[in-house]
C-alpha atoms as a PDB file:
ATOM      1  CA  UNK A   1      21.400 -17.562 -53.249  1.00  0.00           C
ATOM      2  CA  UNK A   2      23.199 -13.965 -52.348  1.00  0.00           C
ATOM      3  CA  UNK A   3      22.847 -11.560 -54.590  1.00  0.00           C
ATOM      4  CA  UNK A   4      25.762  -9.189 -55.151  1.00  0.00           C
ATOM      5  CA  UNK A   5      25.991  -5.520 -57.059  1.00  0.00           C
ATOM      6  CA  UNK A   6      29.145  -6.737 -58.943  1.00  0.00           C
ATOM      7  CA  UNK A   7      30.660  -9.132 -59.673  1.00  0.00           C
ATOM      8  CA  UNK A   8      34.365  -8.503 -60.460  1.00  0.00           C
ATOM      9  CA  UNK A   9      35.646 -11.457 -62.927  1.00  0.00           C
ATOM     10  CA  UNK A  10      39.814 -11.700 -62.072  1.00  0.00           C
ATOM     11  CA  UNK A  11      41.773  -9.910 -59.163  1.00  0.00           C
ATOM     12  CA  UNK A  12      44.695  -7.837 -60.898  1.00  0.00           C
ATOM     13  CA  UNK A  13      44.796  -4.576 -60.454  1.00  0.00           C
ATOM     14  CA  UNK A  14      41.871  -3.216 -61.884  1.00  0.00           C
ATOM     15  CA  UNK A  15      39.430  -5.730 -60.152  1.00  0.00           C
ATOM     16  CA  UNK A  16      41.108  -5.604 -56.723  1.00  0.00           C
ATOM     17  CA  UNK A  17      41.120  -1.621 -56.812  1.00  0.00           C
ATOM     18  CA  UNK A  18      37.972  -1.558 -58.061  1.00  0.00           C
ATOM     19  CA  UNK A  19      36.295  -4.420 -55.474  1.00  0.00           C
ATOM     20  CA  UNK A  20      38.161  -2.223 -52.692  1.00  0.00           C
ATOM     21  CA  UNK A  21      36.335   0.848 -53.665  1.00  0.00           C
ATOM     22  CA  UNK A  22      33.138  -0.471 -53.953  1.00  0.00           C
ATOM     23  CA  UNK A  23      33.525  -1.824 -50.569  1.00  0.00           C
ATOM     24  CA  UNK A  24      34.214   1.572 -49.304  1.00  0.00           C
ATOM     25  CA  UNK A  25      31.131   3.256 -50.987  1.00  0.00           C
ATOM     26  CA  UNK A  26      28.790   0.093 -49.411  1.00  0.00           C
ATOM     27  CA  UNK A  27      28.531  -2.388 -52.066  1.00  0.00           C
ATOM     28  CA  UNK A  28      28.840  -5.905 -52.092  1.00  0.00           C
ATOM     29  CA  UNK A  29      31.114  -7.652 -54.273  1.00  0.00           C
ATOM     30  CA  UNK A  30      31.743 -10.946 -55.385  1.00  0.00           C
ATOM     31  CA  UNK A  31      35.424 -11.559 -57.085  1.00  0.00           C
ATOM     32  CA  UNK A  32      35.916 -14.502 -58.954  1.00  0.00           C
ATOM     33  CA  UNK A  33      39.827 -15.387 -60.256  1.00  0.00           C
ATOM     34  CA  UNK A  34      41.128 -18.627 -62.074  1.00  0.00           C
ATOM     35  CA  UNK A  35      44.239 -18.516 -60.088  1.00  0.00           C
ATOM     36  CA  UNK A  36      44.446 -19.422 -56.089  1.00  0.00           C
ATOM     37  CA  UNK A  37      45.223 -16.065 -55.232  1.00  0.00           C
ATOM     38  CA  UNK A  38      45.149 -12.012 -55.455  1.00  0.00           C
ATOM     39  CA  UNK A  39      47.016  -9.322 -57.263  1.00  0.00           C
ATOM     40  CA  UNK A  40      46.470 -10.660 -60.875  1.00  0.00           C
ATOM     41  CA  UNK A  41      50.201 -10.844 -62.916  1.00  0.00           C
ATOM     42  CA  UNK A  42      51.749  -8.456 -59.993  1.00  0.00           C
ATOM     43  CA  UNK A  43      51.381 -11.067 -57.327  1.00  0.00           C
ATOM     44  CA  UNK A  44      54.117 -12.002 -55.286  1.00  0.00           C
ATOM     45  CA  UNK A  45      55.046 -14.950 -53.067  1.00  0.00           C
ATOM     46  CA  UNK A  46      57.825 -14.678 -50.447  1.00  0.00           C
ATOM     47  CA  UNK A  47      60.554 -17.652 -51.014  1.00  0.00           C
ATOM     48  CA  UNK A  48      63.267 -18.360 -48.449  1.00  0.00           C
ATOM     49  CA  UNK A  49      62.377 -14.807 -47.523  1.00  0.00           C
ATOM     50  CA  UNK A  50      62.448 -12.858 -50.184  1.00  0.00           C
ATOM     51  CA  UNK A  51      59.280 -11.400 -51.987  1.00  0.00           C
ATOM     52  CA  UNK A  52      59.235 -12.498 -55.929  1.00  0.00           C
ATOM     53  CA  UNK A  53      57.274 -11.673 -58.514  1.00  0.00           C
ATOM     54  CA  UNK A  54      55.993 -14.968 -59.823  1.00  0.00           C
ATOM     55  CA  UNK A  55      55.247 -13.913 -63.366  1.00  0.00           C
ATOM     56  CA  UNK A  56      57.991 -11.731 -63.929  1.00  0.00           C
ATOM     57  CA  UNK A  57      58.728  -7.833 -62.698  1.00  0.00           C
ATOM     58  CA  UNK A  58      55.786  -5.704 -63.724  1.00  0.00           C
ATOM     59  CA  UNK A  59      56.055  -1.929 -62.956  1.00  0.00           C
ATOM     60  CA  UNK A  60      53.469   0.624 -62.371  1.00  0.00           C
ATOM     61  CA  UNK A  61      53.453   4.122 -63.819  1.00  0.00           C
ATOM     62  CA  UNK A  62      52.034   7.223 -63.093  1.00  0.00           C
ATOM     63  CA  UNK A  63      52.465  11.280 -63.372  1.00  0.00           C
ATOM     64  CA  UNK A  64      48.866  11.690 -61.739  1.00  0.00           C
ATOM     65  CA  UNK A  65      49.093  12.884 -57.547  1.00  0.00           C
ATOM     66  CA  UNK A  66      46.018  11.456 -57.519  1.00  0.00           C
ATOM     67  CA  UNK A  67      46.530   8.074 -58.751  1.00  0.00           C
ATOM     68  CA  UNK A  68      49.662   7.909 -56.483  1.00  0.00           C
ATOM     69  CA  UNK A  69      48.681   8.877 -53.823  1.00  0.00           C
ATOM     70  CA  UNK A  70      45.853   6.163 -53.346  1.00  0.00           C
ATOM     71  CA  UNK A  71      48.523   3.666 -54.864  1.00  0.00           C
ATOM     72  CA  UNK A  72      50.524   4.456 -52.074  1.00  0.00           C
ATOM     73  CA  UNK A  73      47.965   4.259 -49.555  1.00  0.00           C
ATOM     74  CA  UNK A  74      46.606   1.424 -50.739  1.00  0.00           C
ATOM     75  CA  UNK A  75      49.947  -0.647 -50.535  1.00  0.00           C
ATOM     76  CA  UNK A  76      51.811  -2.670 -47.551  1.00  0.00           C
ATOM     77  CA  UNK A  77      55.210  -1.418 -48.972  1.00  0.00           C
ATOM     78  CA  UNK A  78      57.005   2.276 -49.043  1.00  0.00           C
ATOM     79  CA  UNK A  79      57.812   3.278 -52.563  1.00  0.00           C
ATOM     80  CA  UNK A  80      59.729   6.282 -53.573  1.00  0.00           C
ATOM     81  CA  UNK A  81      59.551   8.251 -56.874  1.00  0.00           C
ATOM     82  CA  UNK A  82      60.750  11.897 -58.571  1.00  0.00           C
END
């Protein structure tokens, strides 16, 4: 059996981010999710396309640089703020 460091139980935001940095420091992760797919409640699936959110709009919040600025690294989409 392989043995892990963590194990990361669900793949929203916190797990995923998480996962990703422990990956970049050298550990190995195992993530485990009841649903088929990534990105927790702020997944999206492209129909006729168009990228929707399939649980509804969530929206992400932040005054910290820091936080931001790894948010917007980390994603495959521009975003603007003020």
């Amino acid at each position: 059996m392989k043995k892990y460091d963590y194990l990361i139980v669900g793949s929203g935001l916190y797990g995923a981010t998480f996962a990703h940095c422990a990956r970049q420091s050298g550990r190995s992760v195992l993530v485990i999710d009841k649903r088929s797919h990534l990105g927790g409640n702020v997944y999206q699936e492209r129909i006729e396309g168009i990228d929707t959110h399939k649980y509804g709009p969530h929206i992400f919040h932040t005054s910290n640089e820091e936080v931001w600025r790894f948010f917007c690294w980390s994603a495959h989409f521009s975003f603007s703020h003020l």
